[in-house]
Protein backbone atom coordinates (compact mmCIF):
# COMPACT_ATOMS: atom_id res chain seq x y z
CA UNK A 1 0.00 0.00 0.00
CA UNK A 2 1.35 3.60 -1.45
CA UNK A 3 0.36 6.59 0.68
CA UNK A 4 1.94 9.90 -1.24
CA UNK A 5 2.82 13.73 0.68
CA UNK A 6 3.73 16.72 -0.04
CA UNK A 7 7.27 18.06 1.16
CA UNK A 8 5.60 20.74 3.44
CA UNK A 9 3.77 18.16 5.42
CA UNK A 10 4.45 18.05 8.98
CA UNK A 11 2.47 14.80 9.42
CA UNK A 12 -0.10 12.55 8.36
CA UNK A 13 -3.10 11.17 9.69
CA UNK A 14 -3.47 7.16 8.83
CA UNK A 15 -5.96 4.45 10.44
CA UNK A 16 -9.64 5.05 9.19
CA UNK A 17 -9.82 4.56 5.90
CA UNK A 18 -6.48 2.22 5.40
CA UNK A 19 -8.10 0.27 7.90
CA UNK A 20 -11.47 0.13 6.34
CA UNK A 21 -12.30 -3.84 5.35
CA UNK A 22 -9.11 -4.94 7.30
CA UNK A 23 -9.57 -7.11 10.11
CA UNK A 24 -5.58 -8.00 10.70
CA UNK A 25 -4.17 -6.51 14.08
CA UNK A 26 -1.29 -5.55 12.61
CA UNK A 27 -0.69 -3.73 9.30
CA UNK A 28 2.99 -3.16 7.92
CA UNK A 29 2.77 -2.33 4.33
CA UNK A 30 1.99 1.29 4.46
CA UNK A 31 4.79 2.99 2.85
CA UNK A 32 5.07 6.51 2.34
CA UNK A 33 6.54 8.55 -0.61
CA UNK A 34 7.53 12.46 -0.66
CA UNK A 35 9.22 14.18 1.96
CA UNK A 36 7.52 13.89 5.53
CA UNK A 37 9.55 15.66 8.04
CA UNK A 38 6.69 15.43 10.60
CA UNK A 39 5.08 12.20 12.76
CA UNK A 40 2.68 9.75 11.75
CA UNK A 41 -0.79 9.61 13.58
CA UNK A 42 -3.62 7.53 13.93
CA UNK A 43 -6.60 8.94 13.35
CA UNK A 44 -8.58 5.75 14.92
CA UNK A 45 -8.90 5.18 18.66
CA UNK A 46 -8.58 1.63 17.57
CA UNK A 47 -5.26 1.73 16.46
CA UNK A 48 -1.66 2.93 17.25
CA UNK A 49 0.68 4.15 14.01
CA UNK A 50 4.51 3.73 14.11
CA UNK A 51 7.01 5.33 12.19
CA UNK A 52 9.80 3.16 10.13
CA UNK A 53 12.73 4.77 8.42
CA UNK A 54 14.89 2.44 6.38
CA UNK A 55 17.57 3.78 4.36
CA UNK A 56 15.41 6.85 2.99
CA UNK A 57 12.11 5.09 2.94
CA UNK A 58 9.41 5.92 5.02
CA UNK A 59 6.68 4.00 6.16
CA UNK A 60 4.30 3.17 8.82
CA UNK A 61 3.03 0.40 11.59
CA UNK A 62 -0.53 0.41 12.17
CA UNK A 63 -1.03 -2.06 15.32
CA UNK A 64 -4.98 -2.35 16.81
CA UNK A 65 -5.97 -2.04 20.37
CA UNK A 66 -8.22 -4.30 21.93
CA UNK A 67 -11.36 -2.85 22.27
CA UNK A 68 -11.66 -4.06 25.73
CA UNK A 69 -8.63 -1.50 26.33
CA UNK A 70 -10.17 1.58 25.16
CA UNK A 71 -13.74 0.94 25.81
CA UNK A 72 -15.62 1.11 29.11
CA UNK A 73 -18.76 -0.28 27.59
CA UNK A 74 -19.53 -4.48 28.95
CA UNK A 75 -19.90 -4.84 25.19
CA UNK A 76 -16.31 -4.45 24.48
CA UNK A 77 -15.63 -7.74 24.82
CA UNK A 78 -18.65 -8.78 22.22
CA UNK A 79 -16.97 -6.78 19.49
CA UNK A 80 -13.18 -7.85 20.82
CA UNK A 81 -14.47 -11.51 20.42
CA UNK A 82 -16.01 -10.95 16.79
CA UNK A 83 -13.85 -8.95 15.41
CA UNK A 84 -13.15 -10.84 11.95
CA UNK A 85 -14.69 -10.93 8.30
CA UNK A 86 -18.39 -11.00 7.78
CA UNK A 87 -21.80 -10.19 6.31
CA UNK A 88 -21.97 -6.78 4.98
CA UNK A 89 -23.96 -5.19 8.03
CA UNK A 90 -20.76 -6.28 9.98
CA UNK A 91 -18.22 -5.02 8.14
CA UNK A 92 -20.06 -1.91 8.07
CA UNK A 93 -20.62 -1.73 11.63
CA UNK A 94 -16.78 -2.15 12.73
CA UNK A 95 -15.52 0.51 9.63
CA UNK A 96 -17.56 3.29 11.28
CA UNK A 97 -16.30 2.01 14.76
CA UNK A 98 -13.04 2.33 13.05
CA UNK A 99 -13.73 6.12 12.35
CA UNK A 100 -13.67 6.53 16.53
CA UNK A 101 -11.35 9.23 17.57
CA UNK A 102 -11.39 8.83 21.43
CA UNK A 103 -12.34 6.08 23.66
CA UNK A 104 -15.79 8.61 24.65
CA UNK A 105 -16.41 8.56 20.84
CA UNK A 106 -16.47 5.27 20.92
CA UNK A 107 -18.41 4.60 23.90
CA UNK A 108 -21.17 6.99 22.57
CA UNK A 109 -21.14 4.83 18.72
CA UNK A 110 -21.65 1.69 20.99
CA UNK A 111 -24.80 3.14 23.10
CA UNK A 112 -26.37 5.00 19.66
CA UNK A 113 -26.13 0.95 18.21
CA UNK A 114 -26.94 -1.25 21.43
CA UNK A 115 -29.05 1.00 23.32
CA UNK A 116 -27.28 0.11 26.36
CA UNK A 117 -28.77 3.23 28.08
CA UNK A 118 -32.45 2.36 26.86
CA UNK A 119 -32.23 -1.77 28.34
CA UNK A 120 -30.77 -0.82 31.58
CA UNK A 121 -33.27 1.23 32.48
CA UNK A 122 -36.95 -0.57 31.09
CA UNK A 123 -37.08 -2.64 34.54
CA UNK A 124 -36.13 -0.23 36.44
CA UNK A 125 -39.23 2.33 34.84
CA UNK A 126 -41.76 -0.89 35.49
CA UNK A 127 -40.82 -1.06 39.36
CA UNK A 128 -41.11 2.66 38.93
CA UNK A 129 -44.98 2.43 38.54
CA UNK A 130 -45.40 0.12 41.48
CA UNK A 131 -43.47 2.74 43.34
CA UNK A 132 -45.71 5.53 42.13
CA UNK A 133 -49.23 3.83 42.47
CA UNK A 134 -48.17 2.93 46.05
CA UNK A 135 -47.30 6.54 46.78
CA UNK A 136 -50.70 7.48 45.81
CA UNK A 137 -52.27 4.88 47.92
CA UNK A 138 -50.58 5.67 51.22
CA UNK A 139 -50.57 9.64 50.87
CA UNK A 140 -54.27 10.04 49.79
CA UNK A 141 -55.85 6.41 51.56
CA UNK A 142 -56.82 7.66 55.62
CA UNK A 143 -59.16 6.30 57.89
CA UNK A 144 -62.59 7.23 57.88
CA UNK A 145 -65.27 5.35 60.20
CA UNK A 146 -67.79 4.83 58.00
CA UNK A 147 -69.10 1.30 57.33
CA UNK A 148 -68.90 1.01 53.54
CA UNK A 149 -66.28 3.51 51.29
CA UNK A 150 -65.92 3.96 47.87
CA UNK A 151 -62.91 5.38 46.34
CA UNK A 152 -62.03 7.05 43.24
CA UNK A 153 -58.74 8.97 41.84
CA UNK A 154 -57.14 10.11 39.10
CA UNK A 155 -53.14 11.32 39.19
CA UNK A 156 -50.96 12.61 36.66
CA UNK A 157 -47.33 12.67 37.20
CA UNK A 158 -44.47 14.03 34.64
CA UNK A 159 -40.64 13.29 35.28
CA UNK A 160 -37.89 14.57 33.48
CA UNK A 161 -34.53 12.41 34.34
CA UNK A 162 -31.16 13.56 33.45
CA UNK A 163 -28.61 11.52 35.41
CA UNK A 164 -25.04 10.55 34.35
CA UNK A 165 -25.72 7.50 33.18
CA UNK A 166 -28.06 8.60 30.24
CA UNK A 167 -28.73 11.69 27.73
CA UNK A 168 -32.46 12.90 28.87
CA UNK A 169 -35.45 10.45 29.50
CA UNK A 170 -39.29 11.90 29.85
CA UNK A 171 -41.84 9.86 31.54
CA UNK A 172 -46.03 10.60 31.66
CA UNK A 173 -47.55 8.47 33.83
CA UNK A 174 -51.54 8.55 34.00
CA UNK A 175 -53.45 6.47 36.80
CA UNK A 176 -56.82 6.31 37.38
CA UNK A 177 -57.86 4.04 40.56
CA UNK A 178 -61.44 2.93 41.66
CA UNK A 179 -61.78 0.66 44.70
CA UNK A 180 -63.77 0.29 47.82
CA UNK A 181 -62.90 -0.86 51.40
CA UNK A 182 -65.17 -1.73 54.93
CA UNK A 183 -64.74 -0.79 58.61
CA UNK A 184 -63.24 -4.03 60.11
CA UNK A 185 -62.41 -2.93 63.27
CA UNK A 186 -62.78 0.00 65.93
CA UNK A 187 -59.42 1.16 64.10
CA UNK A 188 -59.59 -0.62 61.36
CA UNK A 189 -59.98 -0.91 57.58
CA UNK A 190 -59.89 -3.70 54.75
CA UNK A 191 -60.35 -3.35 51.03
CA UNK A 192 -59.42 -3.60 47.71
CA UNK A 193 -58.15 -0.71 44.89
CA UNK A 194 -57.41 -1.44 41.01
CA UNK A 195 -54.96 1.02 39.59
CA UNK A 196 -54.94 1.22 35.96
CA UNK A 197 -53.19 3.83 33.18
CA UNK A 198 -50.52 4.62 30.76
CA UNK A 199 -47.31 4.94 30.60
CA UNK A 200 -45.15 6.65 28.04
CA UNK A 201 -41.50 7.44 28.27
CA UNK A 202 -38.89 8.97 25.32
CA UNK A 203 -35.70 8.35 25.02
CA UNK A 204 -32.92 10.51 22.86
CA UNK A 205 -33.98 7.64 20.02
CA UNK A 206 -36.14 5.43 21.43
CA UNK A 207 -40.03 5.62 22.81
CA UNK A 208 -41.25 3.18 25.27
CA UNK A 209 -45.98 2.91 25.73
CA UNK A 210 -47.51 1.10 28.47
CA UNK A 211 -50.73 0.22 29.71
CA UNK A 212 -50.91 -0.78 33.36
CA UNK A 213 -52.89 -2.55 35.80
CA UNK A 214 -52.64 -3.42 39.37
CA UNK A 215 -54.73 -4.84 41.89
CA UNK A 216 -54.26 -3.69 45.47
CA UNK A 217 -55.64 -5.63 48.50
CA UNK A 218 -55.40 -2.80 51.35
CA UNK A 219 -55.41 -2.30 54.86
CA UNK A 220 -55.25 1.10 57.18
CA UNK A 221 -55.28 0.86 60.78
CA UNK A 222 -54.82 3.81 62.57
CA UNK A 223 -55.15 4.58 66.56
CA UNK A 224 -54.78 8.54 67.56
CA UNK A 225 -51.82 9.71 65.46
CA UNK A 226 -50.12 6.05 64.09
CA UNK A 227 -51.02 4.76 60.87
CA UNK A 228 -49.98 1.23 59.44
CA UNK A 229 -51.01 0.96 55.56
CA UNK A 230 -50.43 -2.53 54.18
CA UNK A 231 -50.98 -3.44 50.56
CA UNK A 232 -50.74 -7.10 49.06
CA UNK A 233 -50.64 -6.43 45.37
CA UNK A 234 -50.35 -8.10 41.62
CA UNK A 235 -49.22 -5.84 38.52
CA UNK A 236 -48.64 -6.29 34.37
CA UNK A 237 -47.74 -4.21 31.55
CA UNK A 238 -48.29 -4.69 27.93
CA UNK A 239 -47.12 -2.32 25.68
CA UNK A 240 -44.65 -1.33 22.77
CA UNK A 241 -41.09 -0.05 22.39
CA UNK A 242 -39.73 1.98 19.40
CA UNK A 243 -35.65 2.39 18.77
CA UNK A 244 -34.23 4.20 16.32
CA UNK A 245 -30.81 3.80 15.22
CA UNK A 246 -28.57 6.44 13.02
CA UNK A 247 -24.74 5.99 12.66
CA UNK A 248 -22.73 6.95 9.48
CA UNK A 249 -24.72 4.94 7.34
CA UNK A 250 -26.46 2.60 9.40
CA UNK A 251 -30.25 3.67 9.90
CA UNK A 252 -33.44 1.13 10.98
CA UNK A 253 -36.11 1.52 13.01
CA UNK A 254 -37.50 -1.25 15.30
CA UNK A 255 -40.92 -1.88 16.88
CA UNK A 256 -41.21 -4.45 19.48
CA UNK A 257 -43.76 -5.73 22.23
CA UNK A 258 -42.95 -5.30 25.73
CA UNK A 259 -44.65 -6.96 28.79
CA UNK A 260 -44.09 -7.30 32.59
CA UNK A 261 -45.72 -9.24 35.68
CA UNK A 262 -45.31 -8.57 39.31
CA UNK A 263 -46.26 -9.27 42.66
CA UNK A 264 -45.68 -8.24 46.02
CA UNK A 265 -46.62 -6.79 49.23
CA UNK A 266 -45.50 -3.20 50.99
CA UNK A 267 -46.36 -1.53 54.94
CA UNK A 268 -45.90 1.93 55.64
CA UNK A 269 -45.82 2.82 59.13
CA UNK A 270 -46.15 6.54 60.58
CA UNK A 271 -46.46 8.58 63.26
CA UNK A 272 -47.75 12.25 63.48
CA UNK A 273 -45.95 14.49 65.68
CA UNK A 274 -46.66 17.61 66.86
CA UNK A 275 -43.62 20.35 66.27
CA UNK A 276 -44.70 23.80 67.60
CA UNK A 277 -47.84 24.78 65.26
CA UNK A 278 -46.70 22.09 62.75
CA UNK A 279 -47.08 18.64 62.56
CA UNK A 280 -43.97 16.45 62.09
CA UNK A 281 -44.43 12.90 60.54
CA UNK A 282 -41.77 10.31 60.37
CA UNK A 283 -42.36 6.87 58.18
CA UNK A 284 -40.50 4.08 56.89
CA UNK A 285 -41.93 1.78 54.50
CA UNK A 286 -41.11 -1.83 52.99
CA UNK A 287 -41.46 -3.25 50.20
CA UNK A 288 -40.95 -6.88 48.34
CA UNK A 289 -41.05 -7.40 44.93
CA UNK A 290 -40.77 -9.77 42.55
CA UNK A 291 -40.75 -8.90 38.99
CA UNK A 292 -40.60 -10.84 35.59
CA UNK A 293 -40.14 -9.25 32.24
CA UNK A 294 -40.33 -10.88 28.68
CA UNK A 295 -37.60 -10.45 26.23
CA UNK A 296 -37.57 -8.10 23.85
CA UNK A 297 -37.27 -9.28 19.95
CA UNK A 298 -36.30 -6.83 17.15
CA UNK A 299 -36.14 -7.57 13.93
CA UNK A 300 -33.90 -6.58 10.94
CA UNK A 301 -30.17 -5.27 10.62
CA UNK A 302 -28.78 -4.66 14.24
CA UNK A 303 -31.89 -5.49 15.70
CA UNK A 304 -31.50 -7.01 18.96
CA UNK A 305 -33.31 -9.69 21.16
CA UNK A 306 -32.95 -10.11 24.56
CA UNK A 307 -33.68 -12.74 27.19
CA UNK A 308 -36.54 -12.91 29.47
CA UNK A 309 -35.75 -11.41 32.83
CA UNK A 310 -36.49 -12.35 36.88
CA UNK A 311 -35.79 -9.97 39.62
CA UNK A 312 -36.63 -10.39 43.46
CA UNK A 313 -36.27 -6.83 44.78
CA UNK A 314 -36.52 -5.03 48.49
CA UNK A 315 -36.33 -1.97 49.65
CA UNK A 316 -36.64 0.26 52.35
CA UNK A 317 -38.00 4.17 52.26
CA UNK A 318 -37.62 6.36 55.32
CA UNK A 319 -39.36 10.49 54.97
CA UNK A 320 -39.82 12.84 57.38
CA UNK A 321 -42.86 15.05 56.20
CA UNK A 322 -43.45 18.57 57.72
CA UNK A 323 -47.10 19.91 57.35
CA UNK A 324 -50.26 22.38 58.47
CA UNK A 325 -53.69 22.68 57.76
CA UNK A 326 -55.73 25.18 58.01
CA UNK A 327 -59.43 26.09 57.62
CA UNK A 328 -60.56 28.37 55.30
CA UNK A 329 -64.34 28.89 53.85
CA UNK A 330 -64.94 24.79 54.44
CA UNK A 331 -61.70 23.96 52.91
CA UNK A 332 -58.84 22.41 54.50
CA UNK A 333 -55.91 23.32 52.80
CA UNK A 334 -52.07 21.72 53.57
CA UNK A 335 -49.16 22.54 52.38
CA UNK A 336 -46.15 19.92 53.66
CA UNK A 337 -42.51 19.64 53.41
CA UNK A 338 -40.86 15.96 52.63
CA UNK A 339 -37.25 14.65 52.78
CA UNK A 340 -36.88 10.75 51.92
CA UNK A 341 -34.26 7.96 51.66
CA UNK A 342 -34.56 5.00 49.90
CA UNK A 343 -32.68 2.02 49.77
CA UNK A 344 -32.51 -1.11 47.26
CA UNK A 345 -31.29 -4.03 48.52
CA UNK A 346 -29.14 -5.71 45.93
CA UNK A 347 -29.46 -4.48 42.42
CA UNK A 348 -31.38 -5.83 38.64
CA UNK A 349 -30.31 -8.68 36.94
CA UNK A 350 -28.04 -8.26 33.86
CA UNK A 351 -29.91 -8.43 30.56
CA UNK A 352 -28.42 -10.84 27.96
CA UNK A 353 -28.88 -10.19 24.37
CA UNK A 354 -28.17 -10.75 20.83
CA UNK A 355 -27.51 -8.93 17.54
CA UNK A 356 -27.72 -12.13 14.60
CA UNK A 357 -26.88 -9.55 11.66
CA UNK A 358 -23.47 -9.56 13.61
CA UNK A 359 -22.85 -12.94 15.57
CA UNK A 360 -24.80 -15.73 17.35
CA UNK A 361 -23.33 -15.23 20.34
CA UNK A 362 -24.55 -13.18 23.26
CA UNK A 363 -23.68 -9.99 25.02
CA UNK A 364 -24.37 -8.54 28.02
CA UNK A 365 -26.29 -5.38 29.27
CA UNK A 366 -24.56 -4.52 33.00
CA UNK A 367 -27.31 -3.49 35.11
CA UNK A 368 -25.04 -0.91 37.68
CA UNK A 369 -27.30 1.89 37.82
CA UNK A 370 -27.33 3.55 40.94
CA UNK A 371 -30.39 2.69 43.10
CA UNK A 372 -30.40 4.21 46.17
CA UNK A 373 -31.79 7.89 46.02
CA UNK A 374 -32.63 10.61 48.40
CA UNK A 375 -35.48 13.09 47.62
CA UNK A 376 -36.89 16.37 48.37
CA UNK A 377 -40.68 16.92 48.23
CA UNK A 378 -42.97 19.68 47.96
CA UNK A 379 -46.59 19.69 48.22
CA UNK A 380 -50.59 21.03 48.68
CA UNK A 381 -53.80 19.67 49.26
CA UNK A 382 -56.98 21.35 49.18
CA UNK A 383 -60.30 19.23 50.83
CA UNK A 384 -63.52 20.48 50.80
CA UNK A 385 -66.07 17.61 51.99
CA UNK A 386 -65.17 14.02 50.04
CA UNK A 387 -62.88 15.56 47.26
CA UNK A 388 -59.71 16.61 47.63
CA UNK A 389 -57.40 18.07 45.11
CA UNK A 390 -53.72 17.55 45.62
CA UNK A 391 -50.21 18.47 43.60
CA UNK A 392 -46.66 18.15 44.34
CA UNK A 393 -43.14 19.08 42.89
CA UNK A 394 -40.30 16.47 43.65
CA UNK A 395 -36.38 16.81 43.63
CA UNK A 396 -33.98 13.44 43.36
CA UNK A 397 -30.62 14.18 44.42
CA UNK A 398 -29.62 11.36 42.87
CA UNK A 399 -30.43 10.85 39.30
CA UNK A 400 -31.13 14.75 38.87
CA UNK A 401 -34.57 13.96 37.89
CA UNK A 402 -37.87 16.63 38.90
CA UNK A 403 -41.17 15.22 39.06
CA UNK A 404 -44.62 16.90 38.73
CA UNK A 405 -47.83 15.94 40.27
CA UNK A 406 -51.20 16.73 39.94
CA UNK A 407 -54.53 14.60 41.01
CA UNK A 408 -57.68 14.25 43.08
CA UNK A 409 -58.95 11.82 45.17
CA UNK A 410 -63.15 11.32 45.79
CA UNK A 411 -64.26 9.00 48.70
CA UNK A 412 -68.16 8.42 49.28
């Protein structure tokens, strides 16, 4: 191979294009004619270049790194391991990889093919509405000594999450719940609530859709200022999930189903306070889960598949809520303060999966996203009689994500 120069050069940039089509870790026929008085320089993360002089000639050493050496993505070793002659939709895949500069140029061609961002994060969103729809339970569920209650709510939350680990994801959840529940007891109430809704969240290139269900069998018992809320409950999703890929000149567009099944039980225990003309109200809450989600299955160049999924989960949430009503015109209105910390015990499984137009064999999705979060809440409600209208604005430390709520809850 010839590579030609003008005498003014100072250098010359070699590795993407010689490279191009070449799967050989070393390449040592790259010789060099003019007058080059500079160095020679890869252009390609994925290489090193070497300078040879030999009795007036000049040429150059192109020797490739491992990509398990430059990137810190898990599917480093995937390409590393198939690195070698193939279809057409492979080849083309590892010459734009080839046209990498730095190792974070790299990294970010990996995520916009494998979505790494987009399947570490789908169980996480489903344990996300369990999370919410037991949230609305305990904050807007009290005791009330009638005989028979029914209950009906609707609640609109809208989060916008913008941690390290991803680019920007949106998420609309809509809930509506309908249940009913029976004085058991002096202090005491039993029943049952069905949450159902949507769920939407967008990625940079990808859209997840849900609908939701999840039936709640509840209990409140309360004596003076201690409440104990226990919910036994059973959840599923069904819904679809758009990705969108576009790299050099690699674009597709998948569509693929996505469901989820769950079951578990939670108690939240609380005690009001009283703190000068405020009411202080520590609570820790508990919660088991286990959760099973279906592979996903792309079709298509660099569409991917992935296994089905089973994850026992537990966690533990401690607040501290700060609050007052007061009485205005037949309303009660309350405006409160919240601080919580939650903890996950242990962490999601990885998620295996496979791209066919490249290889048979499978790769790994690392599921090390951090889990534990602390949060800042502020709130209203405003009761008049059986309805009460409620909204709330929501800080996590942790993930830099702000949620918005709005809703109303009608018991008669």
């Amino acid at each position: 191979m010839l590579l030609s120069v003008q005498r003014e050069c100072q250098r010359i940039l070699i590795g993407q294009n010689i490279a191009s089509n070449n799967y050989e870790d070393v390449l040592n026929s790259i010789l060099i004619s003019g007058e080059l008085d500079g160095n020679i320089i890869s252009n390609s993360i994925l290489f090193n270049a070497e300078r040879v002089d030999n009795e007036g000639e000049v040429s150059a050493i192109l020797t490739r790194n491992s990509f398990e050496d430059i990137s810190s993505s898990p599917i480093a070793t995937y390409l590393e391991n198939n690195y070698s002659e193939g279809s057409e939709a492979k080849d083309t895949l590892y010459n734009i990889l080839k046209t990498a500069e730095t190792s974070a140029e790299l990294d970010n061609m990996i995520e916009g093919i494998f979505s790494e961002t987009l399947f570490t994060t789908l169980n996480e969103q489903t344990v996300g509405i369990q999370k919410s729809i037991q949230k609305t339970l305990v904050e807007n569920i009290s005791m009330s000594y009638e005989d028979t209650r029914l209950i009906a709510s609707v609640d609109y939350k809208y989060e916008e999450v913008k941690g390290s680990h991803i680019s920007k994801i949106e998420n609309n959840l809509v809930t509506g719940y309908i249940g009913m529940d029976y004085l058991t007891g002096a202090n005491n109430r039993t029943g049952a609530v069905i949450a159902f809704g949507s769920f939407e969240s967008k990625y940079t290139d990808a859209k997840r859709a849900d609908f939701y269900a999840q039936l709640n069998a509840i209990n409140t018992y309360s004596n003076d200022s201690y409440k104990i809320f226990t919910n036994l409950f059973i959840g599923t999703t069904n819904g679809n999930l758009k990705r969108d890929i576009s790299l050099g000149s690699i674009e597709n567009n998948f569509k693929s189903d996505i469901r989820s099944h769950w079951f578990g039980a939670s108690i939240n225990t609380e005690k009001k306070l009283g703190f000068g003309i405020f009411d202080l109200t520590p609570s820790i809450e508990m919660t088991a889960l286990y959760l099973h989600s279906d592979g996903i299955s792309e079709n298509g160049d660099y569409a991917i598949k992935t296994s089905s999924n089973d994850d026992k989960l537990f966690n533990t949430k401690v607040g501290l809520d700060l609050s007052k009503t007061f009485t205005t015109n037949d309303l009660l209105f309350t405006p409160n303060l919240g601080v919580y910390y939650t903890h996950e015990f242990g962490n999601y499984s990885n998620v295996n999966g496979k791209m066919e137009s490249i290889s048979e064999d499978n790769f790994y999705y690392k599921n090390d996203n951090e889990l534990n979060y602390s949060e800042i809440k502020v709130g209203v409600s405003v009761q008049k009689d059986s309805l009460t209208f409620n909204g709330s604005f929501t800080y996590n430390f942790t993930n830099d994500s702000t949620e918005g709520q709005l809703g109303f809850v009608y018991s008669f």
